[in-house]
PDB file of N, CA and C in Angstrom:
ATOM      1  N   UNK A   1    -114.167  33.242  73.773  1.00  0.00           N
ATOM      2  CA  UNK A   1    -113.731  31.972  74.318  1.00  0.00           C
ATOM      3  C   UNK A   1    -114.729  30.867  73.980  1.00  0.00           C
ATOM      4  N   UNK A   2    -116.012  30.895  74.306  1.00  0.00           N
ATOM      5  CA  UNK A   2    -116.696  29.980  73.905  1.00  0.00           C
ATOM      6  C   UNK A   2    -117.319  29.840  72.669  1.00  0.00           C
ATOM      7  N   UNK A   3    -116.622  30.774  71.285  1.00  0.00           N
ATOM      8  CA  UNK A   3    -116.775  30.342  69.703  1.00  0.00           C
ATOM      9  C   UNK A   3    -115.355  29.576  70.016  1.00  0.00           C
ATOM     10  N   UNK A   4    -114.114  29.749  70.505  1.00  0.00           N
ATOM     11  CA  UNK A   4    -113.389  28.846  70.153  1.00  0.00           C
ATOM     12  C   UNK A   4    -113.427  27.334  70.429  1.00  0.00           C
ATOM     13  N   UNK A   5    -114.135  27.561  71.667  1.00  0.00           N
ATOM     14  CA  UNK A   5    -114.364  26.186  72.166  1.00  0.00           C
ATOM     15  C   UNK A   5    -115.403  25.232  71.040  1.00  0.00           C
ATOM     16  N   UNK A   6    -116.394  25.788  70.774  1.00  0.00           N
ATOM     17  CA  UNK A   6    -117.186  25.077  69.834  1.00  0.00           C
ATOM     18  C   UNK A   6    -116.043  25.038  68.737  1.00  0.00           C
ATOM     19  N   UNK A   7    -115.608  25.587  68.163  1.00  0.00           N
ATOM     20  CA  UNK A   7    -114.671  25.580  66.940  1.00  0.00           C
ATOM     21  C   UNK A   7    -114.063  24.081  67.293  1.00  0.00           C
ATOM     22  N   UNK A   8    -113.327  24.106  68.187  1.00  0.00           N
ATOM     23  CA  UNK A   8    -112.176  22.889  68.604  1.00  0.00           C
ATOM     24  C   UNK A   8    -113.309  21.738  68.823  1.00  0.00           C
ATOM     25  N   UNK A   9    -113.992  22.021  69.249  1.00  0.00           N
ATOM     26  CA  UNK A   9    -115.103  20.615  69.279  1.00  0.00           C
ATOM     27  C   UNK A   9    -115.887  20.136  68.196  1.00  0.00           C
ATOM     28  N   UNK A  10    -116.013  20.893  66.976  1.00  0.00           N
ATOM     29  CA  UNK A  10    -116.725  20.490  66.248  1.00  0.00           C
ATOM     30  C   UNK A  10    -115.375  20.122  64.930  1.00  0.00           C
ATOM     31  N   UNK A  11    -114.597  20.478  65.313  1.00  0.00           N
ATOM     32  CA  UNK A  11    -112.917  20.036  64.359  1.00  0.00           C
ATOM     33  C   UNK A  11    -112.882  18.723  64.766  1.00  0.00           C
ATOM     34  N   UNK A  12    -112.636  18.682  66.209  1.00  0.00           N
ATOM     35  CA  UNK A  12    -112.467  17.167  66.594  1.00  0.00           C
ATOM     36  C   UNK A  12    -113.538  16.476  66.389  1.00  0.00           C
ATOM     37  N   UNK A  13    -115.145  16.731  66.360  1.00  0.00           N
ATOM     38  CA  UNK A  13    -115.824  15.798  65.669  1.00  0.00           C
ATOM     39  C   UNK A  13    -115.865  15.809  64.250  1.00  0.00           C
ATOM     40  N   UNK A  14    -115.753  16.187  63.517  1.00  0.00           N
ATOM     41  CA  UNK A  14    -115.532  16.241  62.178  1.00  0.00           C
ATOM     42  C   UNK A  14    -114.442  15.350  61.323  1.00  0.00           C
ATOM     43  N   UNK A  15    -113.387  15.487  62.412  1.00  0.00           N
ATOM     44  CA  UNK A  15    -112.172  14.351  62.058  1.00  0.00           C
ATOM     45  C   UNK A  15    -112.348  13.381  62.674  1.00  0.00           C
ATOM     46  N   UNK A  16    -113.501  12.912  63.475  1.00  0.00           N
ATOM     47  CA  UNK A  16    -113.617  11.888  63.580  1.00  0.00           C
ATOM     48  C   UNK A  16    -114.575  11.168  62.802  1.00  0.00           C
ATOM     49  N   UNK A  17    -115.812  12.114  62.618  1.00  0.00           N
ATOM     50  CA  UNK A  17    -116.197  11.660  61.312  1.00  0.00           C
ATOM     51  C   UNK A  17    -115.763  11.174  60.089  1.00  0.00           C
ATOM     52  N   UNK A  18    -114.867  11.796  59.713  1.00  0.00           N
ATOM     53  CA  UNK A  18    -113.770  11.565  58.432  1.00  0.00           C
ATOM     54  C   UNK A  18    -113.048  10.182  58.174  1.00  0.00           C
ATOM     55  N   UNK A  19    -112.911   9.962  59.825  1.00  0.00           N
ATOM     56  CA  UNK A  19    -112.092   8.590  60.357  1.00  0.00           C
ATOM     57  C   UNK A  19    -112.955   7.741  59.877  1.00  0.00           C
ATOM     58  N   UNK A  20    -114.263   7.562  60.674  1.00  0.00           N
ATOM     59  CA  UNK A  20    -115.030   6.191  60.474  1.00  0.00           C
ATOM     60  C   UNK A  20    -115.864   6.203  59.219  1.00  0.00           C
ATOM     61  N   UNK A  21    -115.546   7.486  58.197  1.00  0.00           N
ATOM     62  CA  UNK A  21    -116.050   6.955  56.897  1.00  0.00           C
ATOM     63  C   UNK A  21    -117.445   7.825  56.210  1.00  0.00           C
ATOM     64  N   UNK A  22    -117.322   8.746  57.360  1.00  0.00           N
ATOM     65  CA  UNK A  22    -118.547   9.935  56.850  1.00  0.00           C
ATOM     66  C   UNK A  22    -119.218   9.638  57.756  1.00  0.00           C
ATOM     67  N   UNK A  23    -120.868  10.317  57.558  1.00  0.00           N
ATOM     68  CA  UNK A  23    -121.701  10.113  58.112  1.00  0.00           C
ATOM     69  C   UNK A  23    -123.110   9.246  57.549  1.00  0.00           C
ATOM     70  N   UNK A  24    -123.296   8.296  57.688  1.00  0.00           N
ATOM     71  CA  UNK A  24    -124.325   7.416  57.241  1.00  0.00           C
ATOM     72  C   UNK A  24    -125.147   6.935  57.970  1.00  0.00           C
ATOM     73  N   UNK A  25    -126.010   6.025  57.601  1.00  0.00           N
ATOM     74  CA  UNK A  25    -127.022   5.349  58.353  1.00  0.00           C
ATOM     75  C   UNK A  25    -126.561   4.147  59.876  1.00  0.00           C
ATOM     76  N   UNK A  26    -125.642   3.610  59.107  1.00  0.00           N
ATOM     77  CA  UNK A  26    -124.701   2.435  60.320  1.00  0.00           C
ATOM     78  C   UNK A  26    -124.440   3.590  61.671  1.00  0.00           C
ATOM     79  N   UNK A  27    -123.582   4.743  61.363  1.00  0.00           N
ATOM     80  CA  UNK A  27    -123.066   5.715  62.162  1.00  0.00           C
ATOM     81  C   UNK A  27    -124.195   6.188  63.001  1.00  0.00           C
ATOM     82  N   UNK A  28    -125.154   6.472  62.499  1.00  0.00           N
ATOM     83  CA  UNK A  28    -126.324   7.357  62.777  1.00  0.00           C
ATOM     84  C   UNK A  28    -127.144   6.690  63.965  1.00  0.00           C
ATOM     85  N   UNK A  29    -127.170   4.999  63.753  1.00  0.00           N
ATOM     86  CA  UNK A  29    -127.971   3.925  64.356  1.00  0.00           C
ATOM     87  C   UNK A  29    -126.688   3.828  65.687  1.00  0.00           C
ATOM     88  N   UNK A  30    -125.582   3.726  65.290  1.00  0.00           N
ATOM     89  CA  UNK A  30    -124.809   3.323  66.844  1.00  0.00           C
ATOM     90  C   UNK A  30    -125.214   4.740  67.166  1.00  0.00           C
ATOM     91  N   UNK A  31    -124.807   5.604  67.403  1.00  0.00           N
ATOM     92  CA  UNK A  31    -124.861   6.847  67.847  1.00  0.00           C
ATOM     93  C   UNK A  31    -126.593   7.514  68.757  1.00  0.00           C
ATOM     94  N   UNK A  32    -127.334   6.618  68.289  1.00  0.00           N
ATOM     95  CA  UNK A  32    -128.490   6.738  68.738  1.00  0.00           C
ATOM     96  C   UNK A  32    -128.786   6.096  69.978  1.00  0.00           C
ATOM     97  N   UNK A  33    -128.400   4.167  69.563  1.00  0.00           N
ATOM     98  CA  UNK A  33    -128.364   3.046  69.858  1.00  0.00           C
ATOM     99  C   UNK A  33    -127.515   3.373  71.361  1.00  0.00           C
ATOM    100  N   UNK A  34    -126.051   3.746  71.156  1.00  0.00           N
ATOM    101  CA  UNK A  34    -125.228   4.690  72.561  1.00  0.00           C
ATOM    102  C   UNK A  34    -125.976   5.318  73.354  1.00  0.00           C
ATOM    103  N   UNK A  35    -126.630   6.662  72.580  1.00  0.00           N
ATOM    104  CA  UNK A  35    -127.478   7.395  73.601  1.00  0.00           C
ATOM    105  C   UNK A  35    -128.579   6.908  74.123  1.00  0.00           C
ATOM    106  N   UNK A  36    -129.252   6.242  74.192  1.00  0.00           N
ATOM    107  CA  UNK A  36    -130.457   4.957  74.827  1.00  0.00           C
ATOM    108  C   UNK A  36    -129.641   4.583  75.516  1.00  0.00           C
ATOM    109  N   UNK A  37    -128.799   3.565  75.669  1.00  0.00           N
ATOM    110  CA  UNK A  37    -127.346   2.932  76.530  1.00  0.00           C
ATOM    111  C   UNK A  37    -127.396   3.788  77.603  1.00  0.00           C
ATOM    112  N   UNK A  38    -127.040   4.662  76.944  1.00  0.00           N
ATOM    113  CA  UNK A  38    -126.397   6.042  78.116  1.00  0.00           C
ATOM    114  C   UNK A  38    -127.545   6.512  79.181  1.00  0.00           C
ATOM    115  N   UNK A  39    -128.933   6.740  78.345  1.00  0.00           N
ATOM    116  CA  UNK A  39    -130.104   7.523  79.213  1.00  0.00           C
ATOM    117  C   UNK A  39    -130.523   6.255  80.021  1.00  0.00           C
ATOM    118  N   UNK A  40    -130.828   5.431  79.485  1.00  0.00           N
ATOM    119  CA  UNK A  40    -131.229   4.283  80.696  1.00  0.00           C
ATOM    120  C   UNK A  40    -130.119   3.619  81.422  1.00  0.00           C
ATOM    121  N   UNK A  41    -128.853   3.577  81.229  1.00  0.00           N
ATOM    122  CA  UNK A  41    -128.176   2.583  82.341  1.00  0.00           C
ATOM    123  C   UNK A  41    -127.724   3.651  83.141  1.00  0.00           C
ATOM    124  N   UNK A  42    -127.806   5.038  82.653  1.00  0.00           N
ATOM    125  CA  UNK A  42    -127.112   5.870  83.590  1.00  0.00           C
ATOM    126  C   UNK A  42    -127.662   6.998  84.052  1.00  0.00           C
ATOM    127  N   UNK A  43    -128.666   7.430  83.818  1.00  0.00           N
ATOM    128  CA  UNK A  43    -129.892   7.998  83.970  1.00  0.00           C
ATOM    129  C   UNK A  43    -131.350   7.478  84.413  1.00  0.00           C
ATOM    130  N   UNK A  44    -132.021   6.456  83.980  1.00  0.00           N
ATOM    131  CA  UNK A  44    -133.269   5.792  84.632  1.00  0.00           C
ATOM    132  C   UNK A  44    -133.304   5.179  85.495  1.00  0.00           C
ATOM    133  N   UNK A  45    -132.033   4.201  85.753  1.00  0.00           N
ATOM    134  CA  UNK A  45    -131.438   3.134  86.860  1.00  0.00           C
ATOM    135  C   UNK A  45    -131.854   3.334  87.783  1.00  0.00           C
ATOM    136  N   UNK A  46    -131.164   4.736  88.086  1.00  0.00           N
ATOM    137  CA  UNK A  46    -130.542   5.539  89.618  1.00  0.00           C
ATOM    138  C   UNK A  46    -132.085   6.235  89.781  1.00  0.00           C
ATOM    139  N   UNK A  47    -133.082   7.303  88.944  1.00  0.00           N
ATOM    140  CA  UNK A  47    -133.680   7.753  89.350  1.00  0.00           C
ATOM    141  C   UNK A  47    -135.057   7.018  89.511  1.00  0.00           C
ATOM    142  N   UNK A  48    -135.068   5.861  88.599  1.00  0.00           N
ATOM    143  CA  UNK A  48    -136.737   5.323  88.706  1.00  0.00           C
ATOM    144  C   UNK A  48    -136.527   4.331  89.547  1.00  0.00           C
ATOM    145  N   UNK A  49    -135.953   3.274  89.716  1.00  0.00           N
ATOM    146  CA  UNK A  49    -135.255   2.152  89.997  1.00  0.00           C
ATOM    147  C   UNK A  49    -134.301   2.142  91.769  1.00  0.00           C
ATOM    148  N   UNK A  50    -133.834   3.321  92.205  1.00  0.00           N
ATOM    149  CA  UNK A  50    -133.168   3.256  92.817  1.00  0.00           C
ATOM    150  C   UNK A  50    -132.241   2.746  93.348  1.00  0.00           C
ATOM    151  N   UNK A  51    -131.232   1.852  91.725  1.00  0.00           N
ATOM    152  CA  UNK A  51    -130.798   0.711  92.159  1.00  0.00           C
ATOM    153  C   UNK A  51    -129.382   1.266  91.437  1.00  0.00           C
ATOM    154  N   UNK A  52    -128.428   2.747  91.907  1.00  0.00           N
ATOM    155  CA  UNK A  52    -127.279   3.231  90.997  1.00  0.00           C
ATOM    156  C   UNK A  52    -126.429   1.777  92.028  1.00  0.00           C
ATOM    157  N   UNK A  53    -125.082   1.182  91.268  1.00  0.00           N
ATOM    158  CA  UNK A  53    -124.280   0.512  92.192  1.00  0.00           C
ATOM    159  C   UNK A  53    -123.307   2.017  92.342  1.00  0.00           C
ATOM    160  N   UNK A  54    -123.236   3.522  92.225  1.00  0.00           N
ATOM    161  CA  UNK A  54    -122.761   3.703  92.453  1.00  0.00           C
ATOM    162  C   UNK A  54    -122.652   4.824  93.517  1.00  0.00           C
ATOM    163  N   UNK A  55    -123.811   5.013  94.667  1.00  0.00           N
ATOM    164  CA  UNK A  55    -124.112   5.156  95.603  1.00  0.00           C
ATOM    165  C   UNK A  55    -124.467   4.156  97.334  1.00  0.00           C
ATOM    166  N   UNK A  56    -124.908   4.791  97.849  1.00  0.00           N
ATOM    167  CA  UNK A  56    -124.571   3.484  99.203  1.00  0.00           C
ATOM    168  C   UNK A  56    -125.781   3.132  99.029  1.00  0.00           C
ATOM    169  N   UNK A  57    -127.155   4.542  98.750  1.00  0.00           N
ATOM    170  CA  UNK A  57    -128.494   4.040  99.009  1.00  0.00           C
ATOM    171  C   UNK A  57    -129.056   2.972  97.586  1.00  0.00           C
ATOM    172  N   UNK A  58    -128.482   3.842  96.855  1.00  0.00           N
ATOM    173  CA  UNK A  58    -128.924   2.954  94.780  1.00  0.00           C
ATOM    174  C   UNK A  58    -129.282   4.666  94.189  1.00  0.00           C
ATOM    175  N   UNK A  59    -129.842   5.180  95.234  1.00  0.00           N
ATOM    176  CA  UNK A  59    -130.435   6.522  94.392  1.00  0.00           C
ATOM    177  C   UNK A  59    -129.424   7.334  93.980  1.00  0.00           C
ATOM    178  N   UNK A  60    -130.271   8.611  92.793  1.00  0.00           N
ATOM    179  CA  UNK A  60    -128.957   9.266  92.072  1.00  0.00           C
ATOM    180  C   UNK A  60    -128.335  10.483  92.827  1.00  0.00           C
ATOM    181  N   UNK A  61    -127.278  10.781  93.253  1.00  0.00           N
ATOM    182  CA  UNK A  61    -126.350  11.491  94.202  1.00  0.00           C
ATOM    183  C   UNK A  61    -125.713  12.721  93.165  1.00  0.00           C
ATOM    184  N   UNK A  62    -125.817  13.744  93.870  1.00  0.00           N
ATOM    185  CA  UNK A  62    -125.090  14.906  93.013  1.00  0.00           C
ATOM    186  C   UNK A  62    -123.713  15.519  93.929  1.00  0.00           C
ATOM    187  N   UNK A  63    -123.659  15.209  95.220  1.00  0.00           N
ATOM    188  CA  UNK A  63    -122.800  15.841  95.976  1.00  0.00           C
ATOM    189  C   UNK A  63    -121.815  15.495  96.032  1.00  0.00           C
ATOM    190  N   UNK A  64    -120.278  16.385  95.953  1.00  0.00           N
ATOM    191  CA  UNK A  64    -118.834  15.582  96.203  1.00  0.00           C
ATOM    192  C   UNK A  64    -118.517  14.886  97.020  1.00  0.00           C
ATOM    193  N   UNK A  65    -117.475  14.610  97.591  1.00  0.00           N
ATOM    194  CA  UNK A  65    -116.479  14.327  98.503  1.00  0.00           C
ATOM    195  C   UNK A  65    -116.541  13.288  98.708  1.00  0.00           C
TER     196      UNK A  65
END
């Protein structure tokens, strides 16, 4: 089960690669440029900062309901 799963995930990235034209330097820089995005607005915010808007206190919350 989980070779197929990688299988289907790395198909669907691959055709998406294909889409935007291969893999190059432009691709390489957003894709980086995203993950920075990602680790600090949604990751550093909440834990250094204590300022998530998407908790009551700001800090980062793991629990449901």
């Amino acid at each position: 089960m989980k070779y197929r799963i990688i299988t289907i995930i790395s198909f669907i990235g691959s055709a998406v690669i294909s889409l935007l034209g291969g893999w190059d330097k432009s691709l390489q820089t957003l894709i980086i440029f995203m993950t920075i995005d990602w680790l600090t607005g949604g990751i550093l915010l909440p834990v250094v900062f204590q300022k998530s808007p998407k908790s009551q206190n700001g800090a980062l919350e793991s629990h449901a309901g």
